[in-house]
N, C-alpha and C. Protein backbone atom coordinates (compact mmCIF):
# COMPACT_ATOMS: atom_id res chain seq x y z
N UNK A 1 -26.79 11.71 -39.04
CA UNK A 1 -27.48 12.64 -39.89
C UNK A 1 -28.34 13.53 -39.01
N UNK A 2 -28.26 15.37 -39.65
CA UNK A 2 -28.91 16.00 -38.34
C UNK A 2 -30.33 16.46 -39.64
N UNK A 3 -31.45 16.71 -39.09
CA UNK A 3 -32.21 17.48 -39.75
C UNK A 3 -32.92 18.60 -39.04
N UNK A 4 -32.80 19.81 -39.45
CA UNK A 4 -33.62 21.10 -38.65
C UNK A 4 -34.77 21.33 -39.60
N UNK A 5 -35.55 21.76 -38.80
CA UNK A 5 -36.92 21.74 -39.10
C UNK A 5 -37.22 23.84 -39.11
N UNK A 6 -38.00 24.67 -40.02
CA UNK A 6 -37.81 26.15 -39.10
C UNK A 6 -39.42 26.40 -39.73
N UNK A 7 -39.80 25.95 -40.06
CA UNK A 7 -41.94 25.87 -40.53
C UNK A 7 -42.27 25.11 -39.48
N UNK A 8 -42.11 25.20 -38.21
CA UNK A 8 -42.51 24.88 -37.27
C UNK A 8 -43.46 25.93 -36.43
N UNK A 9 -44.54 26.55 -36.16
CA UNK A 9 -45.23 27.79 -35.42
C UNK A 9 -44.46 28.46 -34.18
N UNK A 10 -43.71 27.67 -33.56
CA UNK A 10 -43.39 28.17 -32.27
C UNK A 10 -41.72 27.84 -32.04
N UNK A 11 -41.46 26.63 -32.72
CA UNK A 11 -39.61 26.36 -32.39
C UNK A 11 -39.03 25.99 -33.44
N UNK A 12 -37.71 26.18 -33.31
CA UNK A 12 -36.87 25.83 -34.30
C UNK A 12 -36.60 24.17 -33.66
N UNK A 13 -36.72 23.31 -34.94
CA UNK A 13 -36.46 21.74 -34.48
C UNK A 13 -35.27 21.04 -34.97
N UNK A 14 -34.74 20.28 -33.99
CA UNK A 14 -33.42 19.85 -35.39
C UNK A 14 -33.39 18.16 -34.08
N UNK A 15 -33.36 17.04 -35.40
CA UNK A 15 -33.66 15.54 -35.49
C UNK A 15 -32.27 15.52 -35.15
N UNK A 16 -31.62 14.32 -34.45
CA UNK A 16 -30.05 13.89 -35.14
C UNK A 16 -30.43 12.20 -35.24
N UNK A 17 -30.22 11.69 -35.83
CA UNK A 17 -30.58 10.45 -36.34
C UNK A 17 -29.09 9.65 -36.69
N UNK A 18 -28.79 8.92 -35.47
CA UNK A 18 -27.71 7.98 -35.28
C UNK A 18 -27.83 6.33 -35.92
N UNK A 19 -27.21 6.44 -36.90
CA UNK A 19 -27.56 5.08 -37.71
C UNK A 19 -25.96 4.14 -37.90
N UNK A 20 -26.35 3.13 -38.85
CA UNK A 20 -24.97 2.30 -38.79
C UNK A 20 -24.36 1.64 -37.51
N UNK A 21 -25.11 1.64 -36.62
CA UNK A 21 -24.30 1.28 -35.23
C UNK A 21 -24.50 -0.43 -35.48
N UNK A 22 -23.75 -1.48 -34.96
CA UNK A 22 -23.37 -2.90 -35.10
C UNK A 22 -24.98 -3.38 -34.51
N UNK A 23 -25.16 -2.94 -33.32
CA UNK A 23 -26.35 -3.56 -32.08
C UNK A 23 -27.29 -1.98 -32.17
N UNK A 24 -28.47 -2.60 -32.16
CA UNK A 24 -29.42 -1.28 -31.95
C UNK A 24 -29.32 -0.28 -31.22
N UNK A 25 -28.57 -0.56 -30.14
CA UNK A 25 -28.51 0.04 -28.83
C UNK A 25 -27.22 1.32 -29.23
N UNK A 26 -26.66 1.10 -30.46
CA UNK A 26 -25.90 1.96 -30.76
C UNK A 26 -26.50 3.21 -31.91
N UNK A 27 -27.59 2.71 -32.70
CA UNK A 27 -28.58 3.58 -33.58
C UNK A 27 -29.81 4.32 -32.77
N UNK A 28 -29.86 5.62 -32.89
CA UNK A 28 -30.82 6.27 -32.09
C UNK A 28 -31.18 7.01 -32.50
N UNK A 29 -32.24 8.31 -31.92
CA UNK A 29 -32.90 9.38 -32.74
C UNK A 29 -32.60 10.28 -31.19
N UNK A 30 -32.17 11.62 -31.49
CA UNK A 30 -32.42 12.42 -30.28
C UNK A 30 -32.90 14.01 -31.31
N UNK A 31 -33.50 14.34 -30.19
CA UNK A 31 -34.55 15.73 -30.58
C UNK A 31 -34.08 17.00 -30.18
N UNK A 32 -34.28 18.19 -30.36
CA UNK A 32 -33.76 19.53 -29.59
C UNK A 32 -34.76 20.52 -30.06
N UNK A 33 -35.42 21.24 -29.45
CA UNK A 33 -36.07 22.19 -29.72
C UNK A 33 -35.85 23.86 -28.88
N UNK A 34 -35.61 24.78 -29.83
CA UNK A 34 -35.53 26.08 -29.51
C UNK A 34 -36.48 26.97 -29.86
N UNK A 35 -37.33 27.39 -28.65
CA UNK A 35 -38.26 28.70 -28.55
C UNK A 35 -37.85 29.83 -29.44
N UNK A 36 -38.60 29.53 -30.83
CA UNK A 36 -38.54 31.17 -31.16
C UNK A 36 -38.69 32.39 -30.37
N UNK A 37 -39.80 32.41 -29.55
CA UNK A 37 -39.75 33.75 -29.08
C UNK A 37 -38.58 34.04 -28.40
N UNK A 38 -37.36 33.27 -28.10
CA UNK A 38 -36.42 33.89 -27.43
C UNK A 38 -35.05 33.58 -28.11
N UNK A 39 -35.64 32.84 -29.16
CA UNK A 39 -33.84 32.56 -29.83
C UNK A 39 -34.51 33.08 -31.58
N UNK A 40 -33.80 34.17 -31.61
CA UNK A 40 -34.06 34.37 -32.89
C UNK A 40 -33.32 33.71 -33.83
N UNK A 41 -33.51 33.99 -35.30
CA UNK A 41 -33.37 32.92 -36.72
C UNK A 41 -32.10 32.54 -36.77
N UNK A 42 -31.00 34.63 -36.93
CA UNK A 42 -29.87 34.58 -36.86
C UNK A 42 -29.23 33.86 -35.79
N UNK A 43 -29.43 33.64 -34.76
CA UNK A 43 -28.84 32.87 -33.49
C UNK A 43 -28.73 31.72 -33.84
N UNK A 44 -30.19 30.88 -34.06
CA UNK A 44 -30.55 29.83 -34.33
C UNK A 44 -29.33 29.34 -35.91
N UNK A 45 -29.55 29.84 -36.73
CA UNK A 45 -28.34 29.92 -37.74
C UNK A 45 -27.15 29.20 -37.57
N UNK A 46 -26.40 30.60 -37.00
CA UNK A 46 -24.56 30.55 -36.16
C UNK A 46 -24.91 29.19 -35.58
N UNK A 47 -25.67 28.89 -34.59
CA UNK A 47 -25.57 27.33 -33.49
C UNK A 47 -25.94 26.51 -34.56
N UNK A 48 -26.20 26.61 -35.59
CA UNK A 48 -25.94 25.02 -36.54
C UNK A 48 -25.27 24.83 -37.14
N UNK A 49 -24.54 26.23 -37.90
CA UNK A 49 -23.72 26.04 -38.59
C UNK A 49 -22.48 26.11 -38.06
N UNK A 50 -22.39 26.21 -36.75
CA UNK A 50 -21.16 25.65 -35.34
C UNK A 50 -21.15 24.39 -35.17
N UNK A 51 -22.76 23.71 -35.19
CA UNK A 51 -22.94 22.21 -35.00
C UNK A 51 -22.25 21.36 -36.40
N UNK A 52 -22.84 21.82 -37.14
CA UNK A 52 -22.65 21.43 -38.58
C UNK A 52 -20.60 21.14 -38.33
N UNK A 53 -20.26 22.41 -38.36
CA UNK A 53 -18.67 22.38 -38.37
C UNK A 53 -18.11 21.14 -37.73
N UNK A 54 -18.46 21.38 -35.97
CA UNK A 54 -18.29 20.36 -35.10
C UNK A 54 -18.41 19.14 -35.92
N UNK A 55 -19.68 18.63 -36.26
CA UNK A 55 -20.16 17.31 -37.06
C UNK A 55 -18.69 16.77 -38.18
N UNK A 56 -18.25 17.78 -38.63
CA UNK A 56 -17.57 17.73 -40.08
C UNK A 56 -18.22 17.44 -41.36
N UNK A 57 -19.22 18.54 -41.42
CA UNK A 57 -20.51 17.76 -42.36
C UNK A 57 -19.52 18.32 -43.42
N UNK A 58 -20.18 17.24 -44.39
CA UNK A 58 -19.69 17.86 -45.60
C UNK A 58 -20.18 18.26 -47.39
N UNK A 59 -21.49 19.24 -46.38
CA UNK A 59 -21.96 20.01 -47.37
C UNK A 59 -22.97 21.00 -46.59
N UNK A 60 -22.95 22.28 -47.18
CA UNK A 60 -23.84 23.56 -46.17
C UNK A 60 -25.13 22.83 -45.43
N UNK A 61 -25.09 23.90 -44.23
CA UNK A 61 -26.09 23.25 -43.68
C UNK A 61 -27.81 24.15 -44.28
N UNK A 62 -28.61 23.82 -44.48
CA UNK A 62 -30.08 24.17 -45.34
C UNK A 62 -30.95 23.72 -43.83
N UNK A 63 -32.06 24.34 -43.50
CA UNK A 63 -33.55 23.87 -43.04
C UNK A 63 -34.11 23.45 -43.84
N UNK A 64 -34.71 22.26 -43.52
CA UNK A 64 -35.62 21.18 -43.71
C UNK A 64 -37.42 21.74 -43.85
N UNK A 65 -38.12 21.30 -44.31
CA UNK A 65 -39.73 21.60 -44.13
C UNK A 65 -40.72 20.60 -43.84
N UNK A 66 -41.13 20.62 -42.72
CA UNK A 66 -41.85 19.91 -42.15
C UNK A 66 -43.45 19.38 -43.55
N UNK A 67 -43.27 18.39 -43.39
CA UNK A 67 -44.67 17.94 -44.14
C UNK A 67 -46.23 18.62 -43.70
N UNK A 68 -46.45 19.21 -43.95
CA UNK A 68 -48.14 19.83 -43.83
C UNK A 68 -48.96 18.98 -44.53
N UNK A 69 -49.79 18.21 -43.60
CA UNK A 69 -50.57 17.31 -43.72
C UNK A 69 -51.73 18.06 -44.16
N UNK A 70 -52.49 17.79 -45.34
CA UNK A 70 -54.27 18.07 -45.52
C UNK A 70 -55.52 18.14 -44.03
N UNK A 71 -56.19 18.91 -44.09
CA UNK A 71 -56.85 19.07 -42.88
C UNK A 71 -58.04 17.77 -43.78
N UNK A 72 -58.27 16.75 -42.86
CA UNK A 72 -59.55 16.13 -43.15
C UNK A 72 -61.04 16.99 -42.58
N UNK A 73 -62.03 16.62 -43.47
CA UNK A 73 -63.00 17.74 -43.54
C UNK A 73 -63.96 17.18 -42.71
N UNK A 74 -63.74 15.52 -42.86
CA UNK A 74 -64.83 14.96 -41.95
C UNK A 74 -64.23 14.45 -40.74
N UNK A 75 -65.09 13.98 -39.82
CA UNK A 75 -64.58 12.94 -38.66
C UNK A 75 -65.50 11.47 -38.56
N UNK A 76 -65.39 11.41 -37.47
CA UNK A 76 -65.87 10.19 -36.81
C UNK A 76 -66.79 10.70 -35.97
N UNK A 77 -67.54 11.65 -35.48
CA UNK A 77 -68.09 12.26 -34.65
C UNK A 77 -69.24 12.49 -35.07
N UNK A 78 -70.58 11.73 -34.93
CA UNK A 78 -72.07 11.93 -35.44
C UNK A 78 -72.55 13.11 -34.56
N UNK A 79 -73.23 14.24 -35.12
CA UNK A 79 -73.64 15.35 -34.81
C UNK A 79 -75.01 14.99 -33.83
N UNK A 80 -74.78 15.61 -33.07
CA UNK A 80 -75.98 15.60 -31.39
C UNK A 80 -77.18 16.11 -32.30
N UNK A 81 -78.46 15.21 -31.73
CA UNK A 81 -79.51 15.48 -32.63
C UNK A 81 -80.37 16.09 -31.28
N UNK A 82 -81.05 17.35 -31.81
CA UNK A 82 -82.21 18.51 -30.48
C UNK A 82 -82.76 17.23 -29.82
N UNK A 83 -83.47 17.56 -29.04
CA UNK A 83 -84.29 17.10 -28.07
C UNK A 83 -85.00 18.11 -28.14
N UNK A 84 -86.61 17.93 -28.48
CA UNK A 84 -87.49 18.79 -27.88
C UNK A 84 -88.73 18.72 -26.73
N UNK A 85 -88.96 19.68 -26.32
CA UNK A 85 -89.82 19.30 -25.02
C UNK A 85 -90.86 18.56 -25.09
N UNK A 86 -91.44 17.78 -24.44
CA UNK A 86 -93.05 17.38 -24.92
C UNK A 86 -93.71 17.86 -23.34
């Protein structure tokens, strides 16, 4: 199973996630990342839906959307209290 990622800020991402294998050593995860600034959308496109073919998937290939996590408002970090002169 492949998943591309394209709500990413800077690259286009795509997961391939190797499962079903007998021994672990046959199930794996491998990664690929392409620099927007030099591979544009349409490019990026054609090379998956070449990959996709290759694969023999069998149903269109779609981008994926990365989960956008909530910004937490607080931390763990107690605020530095003045020092004043005496």
């Amino acid at each position: 199973m492949s998943v591309a990622f394209d709500n990413h800020p800077t690259h286009w991402l795509l997961f391939n996630f190797f499962m079903g294998g007998d021994t672990p050593e046959k199930n794996g995860l491998s990664f690929n990342a392409w620099p927007k600034v030099s591979t544009p959308r349409a490019q990026m496109l054609d090379q998956l839906h070449t990959m996709a073919k290759q694969m023999r998937a069998n149903k269109p290939f779609t981008f994926s959307q990365i989960p956008i996590l909530e910004e937490i408002e607080s931390s763990n970090q107690t605020a530095a209290k003045e020092m004043t002169a005496s």
